[in-house]
Protein backbone atom coordinates (compact mmCIF):
# COMPACT_ATOMS: atom_id res chain seq x y z
CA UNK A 1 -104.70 -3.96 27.92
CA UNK A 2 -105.27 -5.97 24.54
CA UNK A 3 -106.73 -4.72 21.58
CA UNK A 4 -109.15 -7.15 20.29
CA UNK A 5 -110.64 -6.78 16.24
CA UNK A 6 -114.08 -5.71 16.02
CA UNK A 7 -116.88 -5.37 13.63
CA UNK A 8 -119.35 -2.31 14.54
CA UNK A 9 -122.75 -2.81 13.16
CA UNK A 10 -124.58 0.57 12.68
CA UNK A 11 -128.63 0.77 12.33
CA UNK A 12 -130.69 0.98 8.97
CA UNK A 13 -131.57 4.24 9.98
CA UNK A 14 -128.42 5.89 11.09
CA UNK A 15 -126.58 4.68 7.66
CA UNK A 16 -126.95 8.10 6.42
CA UNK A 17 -124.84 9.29 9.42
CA UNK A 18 -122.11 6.83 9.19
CA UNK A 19 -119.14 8.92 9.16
CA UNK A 20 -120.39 10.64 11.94
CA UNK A 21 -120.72 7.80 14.13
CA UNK A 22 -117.21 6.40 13.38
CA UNK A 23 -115.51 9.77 14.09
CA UNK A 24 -117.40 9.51 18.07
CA UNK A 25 -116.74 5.82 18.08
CA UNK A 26 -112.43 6.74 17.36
CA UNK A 27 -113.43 9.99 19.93
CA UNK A 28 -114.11 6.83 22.43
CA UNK A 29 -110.74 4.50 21.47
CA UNK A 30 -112.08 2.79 18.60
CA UNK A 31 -109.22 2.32 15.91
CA UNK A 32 -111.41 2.28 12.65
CA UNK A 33 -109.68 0.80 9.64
CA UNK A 34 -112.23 -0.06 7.34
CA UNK A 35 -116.10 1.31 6.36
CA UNK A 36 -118.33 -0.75 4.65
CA UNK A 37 -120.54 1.56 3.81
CA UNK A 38 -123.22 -0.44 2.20
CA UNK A 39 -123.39 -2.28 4.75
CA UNK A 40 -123.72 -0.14 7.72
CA UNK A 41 -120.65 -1.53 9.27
CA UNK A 42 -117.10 -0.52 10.54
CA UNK A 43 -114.04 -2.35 11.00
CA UNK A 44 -111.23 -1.79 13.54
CA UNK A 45 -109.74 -2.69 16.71
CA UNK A 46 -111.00 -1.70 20.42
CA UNK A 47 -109.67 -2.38 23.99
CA UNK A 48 -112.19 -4.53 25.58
CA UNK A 49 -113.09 -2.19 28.39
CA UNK A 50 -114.15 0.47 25.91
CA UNK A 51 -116.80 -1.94 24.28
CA UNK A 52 -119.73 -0.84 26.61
CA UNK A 53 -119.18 2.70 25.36
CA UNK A 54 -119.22 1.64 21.95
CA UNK A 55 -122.13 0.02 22.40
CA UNK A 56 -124.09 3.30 23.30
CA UNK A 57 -123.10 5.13 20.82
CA UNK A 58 -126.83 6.11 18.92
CA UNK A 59 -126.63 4.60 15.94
CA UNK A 60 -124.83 1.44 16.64
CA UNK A 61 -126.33 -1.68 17.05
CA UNK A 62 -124.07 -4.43 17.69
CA UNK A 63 -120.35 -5.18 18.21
CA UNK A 64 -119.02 -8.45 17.14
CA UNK A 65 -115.48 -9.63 18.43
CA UNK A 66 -113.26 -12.01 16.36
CA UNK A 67 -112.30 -15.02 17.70
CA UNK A 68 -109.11 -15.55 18.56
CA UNK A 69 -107.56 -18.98 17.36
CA UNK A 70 -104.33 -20.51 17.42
CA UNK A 71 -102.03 -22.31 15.41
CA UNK A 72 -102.59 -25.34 16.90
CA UNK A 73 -106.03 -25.41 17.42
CA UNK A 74 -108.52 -28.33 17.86
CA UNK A 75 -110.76 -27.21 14.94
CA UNK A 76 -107.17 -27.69 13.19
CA UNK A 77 -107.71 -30.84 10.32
CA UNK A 78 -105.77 -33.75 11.46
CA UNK A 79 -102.92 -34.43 8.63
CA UNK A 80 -103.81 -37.43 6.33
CA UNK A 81 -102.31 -39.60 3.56
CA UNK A 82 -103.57 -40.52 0.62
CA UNK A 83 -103.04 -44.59 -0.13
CA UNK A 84 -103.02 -46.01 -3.71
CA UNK A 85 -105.13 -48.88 -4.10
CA UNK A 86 -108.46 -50.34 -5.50
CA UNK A 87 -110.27 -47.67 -3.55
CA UNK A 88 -108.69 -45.25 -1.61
CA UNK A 89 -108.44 -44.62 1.44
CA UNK A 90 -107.46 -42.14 4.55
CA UNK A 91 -105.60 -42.87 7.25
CA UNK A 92 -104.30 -40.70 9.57
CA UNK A 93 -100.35 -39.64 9.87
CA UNK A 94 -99.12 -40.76 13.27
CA UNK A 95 -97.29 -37.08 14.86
CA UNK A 96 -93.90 -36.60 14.37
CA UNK A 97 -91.10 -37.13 16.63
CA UNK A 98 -88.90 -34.18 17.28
């Protein structure tokens, strides 16, 4: 089982009952670390199984998952060097040999 972070989005009108929809949300595994109260959302963690019963909590209208990304990924900026000259100019760094 992995924990994933999660972002609970609660309606316009059940703002006023925040704190009462966090406490059912930890009642059903959520692990609630942050409110924002003024913006009707809560912060935390949340096995992915137990995101459908999140979900129907009344009040709550959306769930957002972070992304998980690693240190080498693609979106990554490739590593470039800066050249002296008239104008300058990129060019990339060939990798490094280990």
């Amino acid at each position: 089982m992995t924990r994933i972070n999660v972002t609970i989005a609660v309606a316009g009108d059940a703002r006023d009952r925040l704190y009462e929809v966090a406490t059912i949300c930890r009642a059903l595994g959520f692990g609630h670390t942050s409110t924002k109260s003024d913006q009707g959302v809560l912060l935390g963690s949340a096995e992915l199984e137990d995101l459908p019963s999140l979900r129907a909590v009344p009040g709550v209208i959306g769930i957002e998952m972070e992304e998980r990304r690693t240190a080498r990924s693609a979106r990554r900026s490739p590593p470039v060097r800066i050249r002296r000259g008239a104008a300058l100019r990129l060019r990339r760094v060939p990798p490094r040999e280990s």
